[in-house]
N, C-alpha and C. Protein backbone atom coordinates (compact mmCIF):
# COMPACT_ATOMS: atom_id res chain seq x y z
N UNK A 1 28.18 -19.31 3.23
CA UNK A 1 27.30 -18.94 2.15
C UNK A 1 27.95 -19.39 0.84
N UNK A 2 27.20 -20.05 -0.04
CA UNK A 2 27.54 -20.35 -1.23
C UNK A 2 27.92 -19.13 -2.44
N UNK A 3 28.42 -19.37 -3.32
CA UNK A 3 28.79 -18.37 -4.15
C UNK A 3 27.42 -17.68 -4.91
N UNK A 4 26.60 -18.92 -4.77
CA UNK A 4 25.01 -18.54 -5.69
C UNK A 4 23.89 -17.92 -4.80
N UNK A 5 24.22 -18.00 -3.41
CA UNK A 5 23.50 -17.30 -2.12
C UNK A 5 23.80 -15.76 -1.85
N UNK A 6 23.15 -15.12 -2.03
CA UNK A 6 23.36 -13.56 -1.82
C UNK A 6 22.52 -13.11 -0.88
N UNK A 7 22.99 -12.61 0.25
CA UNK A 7 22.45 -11.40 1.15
C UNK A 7 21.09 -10.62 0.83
N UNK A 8 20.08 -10.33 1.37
CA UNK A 8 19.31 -9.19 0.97
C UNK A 8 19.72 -8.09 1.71
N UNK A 9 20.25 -7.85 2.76
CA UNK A 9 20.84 -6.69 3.28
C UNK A 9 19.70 -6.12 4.21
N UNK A 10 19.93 -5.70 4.72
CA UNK A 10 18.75 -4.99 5.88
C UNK A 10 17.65 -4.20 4.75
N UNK A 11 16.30 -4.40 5.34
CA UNK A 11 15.61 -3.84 4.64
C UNK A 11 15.22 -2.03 4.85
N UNK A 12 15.25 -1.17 3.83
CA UNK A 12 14.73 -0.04 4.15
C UNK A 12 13.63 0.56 4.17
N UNK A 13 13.24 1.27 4.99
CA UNK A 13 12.37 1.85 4.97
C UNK A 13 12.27 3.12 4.77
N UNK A 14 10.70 3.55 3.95
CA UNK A 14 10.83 4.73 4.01
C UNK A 14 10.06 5.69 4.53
N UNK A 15 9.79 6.73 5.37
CA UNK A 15 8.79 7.39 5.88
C UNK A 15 8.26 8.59 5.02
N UNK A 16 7.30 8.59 5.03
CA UNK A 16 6.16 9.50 3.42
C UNK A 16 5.96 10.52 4.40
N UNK A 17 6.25 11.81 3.55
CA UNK A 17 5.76 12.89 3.78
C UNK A 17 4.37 13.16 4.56
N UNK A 18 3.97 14.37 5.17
CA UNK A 18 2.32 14.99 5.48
C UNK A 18 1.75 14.86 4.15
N UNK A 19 2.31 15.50 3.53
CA UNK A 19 1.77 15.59 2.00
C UNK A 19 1.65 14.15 1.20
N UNK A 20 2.29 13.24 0.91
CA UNK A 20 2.58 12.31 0.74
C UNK A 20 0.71 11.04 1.29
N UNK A 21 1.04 11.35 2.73
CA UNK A 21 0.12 10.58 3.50
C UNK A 21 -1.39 11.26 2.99
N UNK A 22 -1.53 12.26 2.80
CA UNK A 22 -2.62 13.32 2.53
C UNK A 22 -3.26 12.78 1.57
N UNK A 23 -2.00 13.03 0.59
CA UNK A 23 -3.16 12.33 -0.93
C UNK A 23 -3.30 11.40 -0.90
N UNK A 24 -2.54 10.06 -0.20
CA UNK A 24 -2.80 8.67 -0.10
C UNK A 24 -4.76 8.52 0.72
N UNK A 25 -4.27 9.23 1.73
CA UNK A 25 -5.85 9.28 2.42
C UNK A 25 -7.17 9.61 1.42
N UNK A 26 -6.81 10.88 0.71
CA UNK A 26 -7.43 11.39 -0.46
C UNK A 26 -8.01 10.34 -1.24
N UNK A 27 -6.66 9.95 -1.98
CA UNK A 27 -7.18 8.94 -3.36
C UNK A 27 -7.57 8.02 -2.82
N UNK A 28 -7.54 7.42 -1.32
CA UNK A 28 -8.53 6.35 -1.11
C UNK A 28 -9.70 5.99 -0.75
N UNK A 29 -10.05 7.55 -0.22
CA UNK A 29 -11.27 8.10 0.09
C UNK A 29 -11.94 7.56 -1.93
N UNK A 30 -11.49 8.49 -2.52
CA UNK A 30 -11.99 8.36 -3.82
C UNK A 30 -12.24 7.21 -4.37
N UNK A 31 -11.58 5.99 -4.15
CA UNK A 31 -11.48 5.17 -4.12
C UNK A 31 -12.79 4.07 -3.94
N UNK A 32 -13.30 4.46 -2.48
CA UNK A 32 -14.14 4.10 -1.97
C UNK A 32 -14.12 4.05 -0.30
N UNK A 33 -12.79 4.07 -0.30
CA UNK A 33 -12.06 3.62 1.27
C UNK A 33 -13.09 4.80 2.66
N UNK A 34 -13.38 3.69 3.31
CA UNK A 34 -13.98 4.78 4.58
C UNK A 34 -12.80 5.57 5.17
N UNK A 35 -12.88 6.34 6.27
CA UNK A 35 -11.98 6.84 6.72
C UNK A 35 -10.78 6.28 7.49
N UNK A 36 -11.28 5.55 7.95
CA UNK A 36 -10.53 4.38 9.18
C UNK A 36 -9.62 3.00 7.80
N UNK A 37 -10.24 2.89 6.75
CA UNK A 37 -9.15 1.85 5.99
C UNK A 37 -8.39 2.89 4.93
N UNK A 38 -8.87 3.99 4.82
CA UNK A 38 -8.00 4.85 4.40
C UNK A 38 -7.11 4.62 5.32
N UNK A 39 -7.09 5.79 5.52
CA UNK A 39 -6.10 6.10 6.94
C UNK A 39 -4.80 4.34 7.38
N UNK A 40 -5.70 3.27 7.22
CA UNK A 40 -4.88 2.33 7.51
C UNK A 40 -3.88 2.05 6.48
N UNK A 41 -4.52 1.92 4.89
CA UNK A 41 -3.82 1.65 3.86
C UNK A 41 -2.51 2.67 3.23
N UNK A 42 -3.19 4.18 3.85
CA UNK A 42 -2.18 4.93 3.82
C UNK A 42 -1.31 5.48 4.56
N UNK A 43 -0.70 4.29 6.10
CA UNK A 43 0.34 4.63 6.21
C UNK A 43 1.08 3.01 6.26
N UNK A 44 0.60 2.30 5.27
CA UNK A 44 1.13 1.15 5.45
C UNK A 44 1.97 1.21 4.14
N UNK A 45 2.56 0.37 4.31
CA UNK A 45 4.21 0.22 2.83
C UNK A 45 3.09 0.11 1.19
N UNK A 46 1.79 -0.36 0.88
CA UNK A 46 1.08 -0.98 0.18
C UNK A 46 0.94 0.28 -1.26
N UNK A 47 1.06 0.09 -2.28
CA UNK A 47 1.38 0.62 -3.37
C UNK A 47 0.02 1.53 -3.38
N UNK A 48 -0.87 2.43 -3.56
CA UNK A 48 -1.94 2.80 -4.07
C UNK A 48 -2.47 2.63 -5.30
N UNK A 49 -1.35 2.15 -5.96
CA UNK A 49 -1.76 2.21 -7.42
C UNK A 49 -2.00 0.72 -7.72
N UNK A 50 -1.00 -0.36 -7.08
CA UNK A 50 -1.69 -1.94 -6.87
C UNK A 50 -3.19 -1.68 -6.56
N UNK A 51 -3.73 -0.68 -5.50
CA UNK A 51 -5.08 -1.18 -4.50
C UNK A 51 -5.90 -0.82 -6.01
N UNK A 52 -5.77 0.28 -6.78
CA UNK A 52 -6.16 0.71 -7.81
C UNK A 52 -6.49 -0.16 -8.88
N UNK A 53 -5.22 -1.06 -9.20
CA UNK A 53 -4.95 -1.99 -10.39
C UNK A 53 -6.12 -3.16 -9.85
N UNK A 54 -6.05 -3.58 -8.50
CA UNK A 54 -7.16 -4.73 -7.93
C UNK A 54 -8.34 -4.34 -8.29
N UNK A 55 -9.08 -3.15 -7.96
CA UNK A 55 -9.99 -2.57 -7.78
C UNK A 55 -10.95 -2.58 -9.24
N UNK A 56 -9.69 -2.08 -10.40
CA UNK A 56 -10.10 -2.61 -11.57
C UNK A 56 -10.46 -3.64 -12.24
N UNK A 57 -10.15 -4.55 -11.59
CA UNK A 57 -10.10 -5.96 -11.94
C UNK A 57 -11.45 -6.75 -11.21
N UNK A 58 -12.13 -5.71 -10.25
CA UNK A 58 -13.57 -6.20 -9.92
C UNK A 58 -12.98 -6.44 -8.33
N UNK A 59 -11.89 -6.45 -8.19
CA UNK A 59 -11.91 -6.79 -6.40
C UNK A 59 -12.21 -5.79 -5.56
N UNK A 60 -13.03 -6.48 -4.64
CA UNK A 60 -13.69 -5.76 -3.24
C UNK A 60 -12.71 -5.01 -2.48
N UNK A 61 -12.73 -3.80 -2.22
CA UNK A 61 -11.67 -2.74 -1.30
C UNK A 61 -10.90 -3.33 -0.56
N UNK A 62 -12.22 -4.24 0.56
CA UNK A 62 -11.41 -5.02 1.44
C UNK A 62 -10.70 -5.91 1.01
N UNK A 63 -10.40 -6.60 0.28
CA UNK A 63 -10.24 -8.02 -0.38
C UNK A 63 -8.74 -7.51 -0.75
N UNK A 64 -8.66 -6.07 -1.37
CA UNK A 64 -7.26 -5.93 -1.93
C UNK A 64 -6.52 -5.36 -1.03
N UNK A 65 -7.05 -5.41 0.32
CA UNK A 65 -6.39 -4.35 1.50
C UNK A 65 -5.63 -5.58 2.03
N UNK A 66 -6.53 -7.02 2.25
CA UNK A 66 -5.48 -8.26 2.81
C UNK A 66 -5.30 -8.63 2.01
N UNK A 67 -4.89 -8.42 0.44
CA UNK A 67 -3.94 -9.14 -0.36
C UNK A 67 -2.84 -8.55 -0.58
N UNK A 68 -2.97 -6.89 -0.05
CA UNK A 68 -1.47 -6.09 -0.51
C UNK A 68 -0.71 -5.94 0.64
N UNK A 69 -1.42 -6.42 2.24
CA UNK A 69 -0.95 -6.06 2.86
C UNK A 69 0.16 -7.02 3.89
């Protein structure tokens, strides 16, 4: 490895609370999200507040579900 090449190191993960997953399901319900892309978006790594920021910007639910994901 070169001196200018650095490692990323194993990646971490993190596992979200009941509570955590709850309001994710919640705010995506609110959102617009049916139950089944809720439920998908909120247990996947994908920011809620990105799907949010898309959403504002005129993009389709689905549209920001395969761009964040």
């Amino acid at each position: 490895m070169s001196a200018n090449t650095r490692s990323a190191g194993p990646a971490v993960s993190r596992v979200p609370s009941e509570d955590e997953l709850d309001w994710r399901v919640f705010r995506l319900s609110k959102l617009g999200a049916d139950d089944w892309l809720a439920a998908q978006i909120a247990v996947s790594d994908v920011d809620v507040h990105d799907v949010e920021r898309l959403l504002a910007a005129a993009c389709p639910l689905e549209l920001a579900w395969e761009i964040l994901r």
